[in-house]
Protein backbone atom coordinates (compact mmCIF):
# COMPACT_ATOMS: atom_id res chain seq x y z
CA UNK A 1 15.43 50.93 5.50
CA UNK A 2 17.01 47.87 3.53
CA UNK A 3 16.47 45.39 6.27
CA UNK A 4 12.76 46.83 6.72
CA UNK A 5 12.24 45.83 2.57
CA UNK A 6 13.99 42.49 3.12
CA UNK A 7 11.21 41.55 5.73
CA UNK A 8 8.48 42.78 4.11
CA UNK A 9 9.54 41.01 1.37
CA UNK A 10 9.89 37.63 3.06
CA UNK A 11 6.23 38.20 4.87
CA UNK A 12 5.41 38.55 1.36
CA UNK A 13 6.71 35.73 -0.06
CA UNK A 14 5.76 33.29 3.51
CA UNK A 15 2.32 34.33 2.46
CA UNK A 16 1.92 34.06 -0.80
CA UNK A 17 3.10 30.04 -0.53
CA UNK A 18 -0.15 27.51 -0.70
CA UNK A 19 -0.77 26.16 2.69
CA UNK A 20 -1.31 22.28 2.84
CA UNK A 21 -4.45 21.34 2.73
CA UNK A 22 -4.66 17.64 5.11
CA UNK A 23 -7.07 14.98 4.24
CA UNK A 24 -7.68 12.07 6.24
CA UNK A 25 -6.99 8.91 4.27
CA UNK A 26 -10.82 6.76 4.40
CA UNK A 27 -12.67 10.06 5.32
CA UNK A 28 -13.83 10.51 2.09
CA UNK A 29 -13.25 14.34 1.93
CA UNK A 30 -12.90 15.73 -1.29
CA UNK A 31 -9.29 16.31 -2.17
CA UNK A 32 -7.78 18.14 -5.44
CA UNK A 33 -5.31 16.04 -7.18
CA UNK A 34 -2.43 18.96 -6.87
CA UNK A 35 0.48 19.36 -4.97
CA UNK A 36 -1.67 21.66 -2.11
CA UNK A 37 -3.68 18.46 -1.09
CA UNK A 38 -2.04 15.71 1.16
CA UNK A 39 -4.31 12.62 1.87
CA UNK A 40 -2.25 11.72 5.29
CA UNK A 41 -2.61 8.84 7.36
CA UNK A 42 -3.24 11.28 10.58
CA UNK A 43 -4.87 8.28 12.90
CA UNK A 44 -1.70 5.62 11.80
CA UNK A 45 -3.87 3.00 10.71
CA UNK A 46 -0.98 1.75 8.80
CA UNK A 47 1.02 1.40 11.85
CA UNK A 48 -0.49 -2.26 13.07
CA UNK A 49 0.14 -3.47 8.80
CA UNK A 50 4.09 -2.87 9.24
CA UNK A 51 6.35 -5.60 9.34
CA UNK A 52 7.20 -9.02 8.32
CA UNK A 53 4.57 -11.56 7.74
CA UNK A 54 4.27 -14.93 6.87
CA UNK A 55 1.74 -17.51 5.59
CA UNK A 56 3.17 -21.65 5.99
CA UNK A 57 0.87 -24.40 4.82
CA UNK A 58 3.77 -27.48 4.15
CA UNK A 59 6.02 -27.00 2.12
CA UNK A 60 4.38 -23.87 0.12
CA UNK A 61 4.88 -20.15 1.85
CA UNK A 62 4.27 -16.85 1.64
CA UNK A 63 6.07 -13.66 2.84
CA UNK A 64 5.41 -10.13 2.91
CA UNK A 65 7.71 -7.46 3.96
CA UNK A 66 5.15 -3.59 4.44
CA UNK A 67 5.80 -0.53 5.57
CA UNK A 68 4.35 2.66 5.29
CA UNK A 69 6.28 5.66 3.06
CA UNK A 70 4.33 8.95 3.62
CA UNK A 71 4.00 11.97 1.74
CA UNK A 72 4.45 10.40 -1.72
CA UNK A 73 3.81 12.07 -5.13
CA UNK A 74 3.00 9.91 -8.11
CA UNK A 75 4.16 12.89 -10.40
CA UNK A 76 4.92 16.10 -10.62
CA UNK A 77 1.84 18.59 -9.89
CA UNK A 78 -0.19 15.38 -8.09
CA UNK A 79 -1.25 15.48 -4.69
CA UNK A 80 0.59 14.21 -2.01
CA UNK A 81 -0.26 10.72 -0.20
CA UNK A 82 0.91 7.86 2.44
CA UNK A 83 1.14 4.72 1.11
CA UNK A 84 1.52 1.34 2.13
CA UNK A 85 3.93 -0.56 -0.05
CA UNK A 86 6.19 -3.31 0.34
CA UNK A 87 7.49 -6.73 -1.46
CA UNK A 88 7.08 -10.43 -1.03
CA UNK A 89 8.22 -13.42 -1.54
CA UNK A 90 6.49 -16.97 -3.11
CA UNK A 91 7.44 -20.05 -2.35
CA UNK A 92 5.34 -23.32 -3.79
CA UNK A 93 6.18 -26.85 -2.67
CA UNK A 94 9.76 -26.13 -1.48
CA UNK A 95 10.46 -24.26 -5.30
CA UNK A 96 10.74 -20.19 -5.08
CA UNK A 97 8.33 -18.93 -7.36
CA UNK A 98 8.93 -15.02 -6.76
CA UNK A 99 11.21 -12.80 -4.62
CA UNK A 100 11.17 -9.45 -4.50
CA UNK A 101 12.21 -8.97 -0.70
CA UNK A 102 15.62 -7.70 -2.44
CA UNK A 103 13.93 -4.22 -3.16
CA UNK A 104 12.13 -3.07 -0.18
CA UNK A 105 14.93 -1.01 1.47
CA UNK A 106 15.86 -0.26 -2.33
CA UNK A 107 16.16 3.65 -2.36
CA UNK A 108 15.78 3.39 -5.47
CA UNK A 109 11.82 1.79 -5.65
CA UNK A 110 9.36 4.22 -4.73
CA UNK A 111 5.91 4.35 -4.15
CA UNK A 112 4.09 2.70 -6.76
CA UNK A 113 7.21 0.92 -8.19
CA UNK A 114 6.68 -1.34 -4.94
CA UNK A 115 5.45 -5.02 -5.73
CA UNK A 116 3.34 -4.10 -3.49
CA UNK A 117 1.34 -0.61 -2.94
CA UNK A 118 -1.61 1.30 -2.49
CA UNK A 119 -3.61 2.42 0.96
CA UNK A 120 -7.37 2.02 -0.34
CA UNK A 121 -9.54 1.97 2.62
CA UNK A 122 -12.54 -0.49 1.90
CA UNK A 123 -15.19 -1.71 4.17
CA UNK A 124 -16.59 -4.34 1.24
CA UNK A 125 -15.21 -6.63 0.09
CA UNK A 126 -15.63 -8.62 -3.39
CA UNK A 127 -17.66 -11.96 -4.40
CA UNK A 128 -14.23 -14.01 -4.17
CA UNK A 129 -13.13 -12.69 -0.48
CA UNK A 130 -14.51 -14.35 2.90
CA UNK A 131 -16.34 -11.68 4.23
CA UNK A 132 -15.49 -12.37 8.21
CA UNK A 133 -15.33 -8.92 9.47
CA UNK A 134 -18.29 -6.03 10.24
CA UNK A 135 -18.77 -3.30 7.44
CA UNK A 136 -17.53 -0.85 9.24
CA UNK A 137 -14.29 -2.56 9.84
CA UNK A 138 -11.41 -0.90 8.28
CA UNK A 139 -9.55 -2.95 5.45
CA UNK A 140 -6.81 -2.07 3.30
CA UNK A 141 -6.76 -2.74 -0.20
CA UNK A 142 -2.85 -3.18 -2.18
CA UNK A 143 -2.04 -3.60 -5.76
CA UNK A 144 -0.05 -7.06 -6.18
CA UNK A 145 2.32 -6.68 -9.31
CA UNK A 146 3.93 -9.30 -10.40
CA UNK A 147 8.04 -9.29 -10.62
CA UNK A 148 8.68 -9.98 -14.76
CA UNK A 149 5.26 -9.12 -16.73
CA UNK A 150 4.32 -5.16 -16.40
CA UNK A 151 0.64 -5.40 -17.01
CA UNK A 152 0.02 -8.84 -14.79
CA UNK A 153 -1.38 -7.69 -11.56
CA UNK A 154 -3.76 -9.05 -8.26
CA UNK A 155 -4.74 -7.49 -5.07
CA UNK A 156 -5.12 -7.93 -1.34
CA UNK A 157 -7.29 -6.91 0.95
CA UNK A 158 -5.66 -6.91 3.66
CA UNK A 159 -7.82 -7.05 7.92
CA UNK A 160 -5.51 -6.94 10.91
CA UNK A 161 -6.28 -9.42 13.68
CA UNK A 162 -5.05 -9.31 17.23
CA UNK A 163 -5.59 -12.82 17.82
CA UNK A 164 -4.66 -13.32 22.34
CA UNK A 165 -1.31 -11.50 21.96
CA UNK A 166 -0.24 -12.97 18.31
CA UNK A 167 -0.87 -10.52 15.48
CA UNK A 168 -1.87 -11.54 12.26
CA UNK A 169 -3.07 -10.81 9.02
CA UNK A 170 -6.14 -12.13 7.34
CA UNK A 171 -5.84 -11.55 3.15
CA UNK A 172 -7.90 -11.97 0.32
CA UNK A 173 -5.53 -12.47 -3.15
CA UNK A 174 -6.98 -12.73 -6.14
CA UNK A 175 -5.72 -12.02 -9.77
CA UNK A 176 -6.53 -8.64 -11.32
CA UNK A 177 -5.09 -8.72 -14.57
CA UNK A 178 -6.60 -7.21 -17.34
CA UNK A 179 -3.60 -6.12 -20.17
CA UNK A 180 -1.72 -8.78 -19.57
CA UNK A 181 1.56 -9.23 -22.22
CA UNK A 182 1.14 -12.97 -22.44
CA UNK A 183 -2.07 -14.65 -23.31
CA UNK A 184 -3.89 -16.13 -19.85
CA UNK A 185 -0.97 -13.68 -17.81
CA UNK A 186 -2.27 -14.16 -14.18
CA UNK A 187 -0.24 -13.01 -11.11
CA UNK A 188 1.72 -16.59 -9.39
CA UNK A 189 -0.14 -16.78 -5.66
CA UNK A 190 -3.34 -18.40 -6.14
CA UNK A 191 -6.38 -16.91 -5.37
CA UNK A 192 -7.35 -17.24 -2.34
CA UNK A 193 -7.94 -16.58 1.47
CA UNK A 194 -4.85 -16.68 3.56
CA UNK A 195 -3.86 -16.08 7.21
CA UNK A 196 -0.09 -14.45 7.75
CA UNK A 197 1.57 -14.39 11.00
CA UNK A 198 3.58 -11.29 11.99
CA UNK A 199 7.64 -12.46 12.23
């Protein structure tokens, strides 16, 4: 009779716990921000950002490091999300500007805390981007902190090119900042439209 309660009461309890409720990241489904909804990158459109990527023109370069960290929650009672996030690394004229390669295996640096993170799907794209790519293109749009001042901020948009066999990516950076702590705060890469090469 005891082991007859003790599974009843474990149906019970199985069936009682939320079931998680899967949205499609870019579908545009309505999702609840609580811990039941997970907006999941179920078709890996992520996959083809992931890597090491570098822009060279002379002596100034650029270098981002991306991955994708799934089933992230900004804070407690939040929903759930995948996120691409990653750091970089600015070099102008031979002189390093900004490195933050040193946290992206950090376990430490999570999510958001990333120099680089978000997973916005966009199909437009803003006055100050090159618009070569159809509408219904999928682009990915990333937050672009910079290392020392909290509030100074940019972002990418970010189109993946197979170009013959050599995969790159074609971004749009362009300062965001809005609270910055110093007066005329603006993140260091200059806006603009760059072309990385995956490494």
């Amino acid at each position: 009779m005891k082991q007859l309660v003790n599974i009843a009461l474990l149906i019970t309890l199985f069936s009682c716990k939320a079931q998680t409720i899967i949205v499609p990241l870019g579908s545009g489904e309505y999702f609840e921000k609580n811990p039941d909804y997970y907006k999941k990158d179920v078709n890996n459109e992520f996959g083809e950002f992931e890597g090491t990527w570098k822009y060279q023109n002379g002596s100034t370069q650029i270098t981002f490091k991306l991955k994708k960290e799934t089933h992230y929650q900004t804070y407690p009672d939040s929903n759930y999300q995948d996120l691409l996030v990653g750091e970089y690394q600015y070099i102008e004229n031979g002189t390093e500007i900004a490195n933050t390669l040193s946290d992206f295996n950090n376990p430490s640096v999570l999510g958001y805390s990333h120099n680089i993170s978000g997973g916005v799907f966009t199909h437009r794209l803003p006055g100050n981007c090159t618009y070569n790519s159809a509408v219904a293109e999928i682009k990915i749009e990333l937050f672009l902190n910079h290392p020392t001042e909290e509030y100074t901020e940019g972002r990418m948009i970010l189109r993946y090119v197979d170009d013959n066999g050599t995969e790159k990516l074609q971004a749009c950076i362009y300062d965001y900042t809005t609270m910055g702590n110093i007066q005329d705060a603006r993140i260091d890469i200059p806006d603009g439209y760059y072309v990385f090469v995956k490494q």
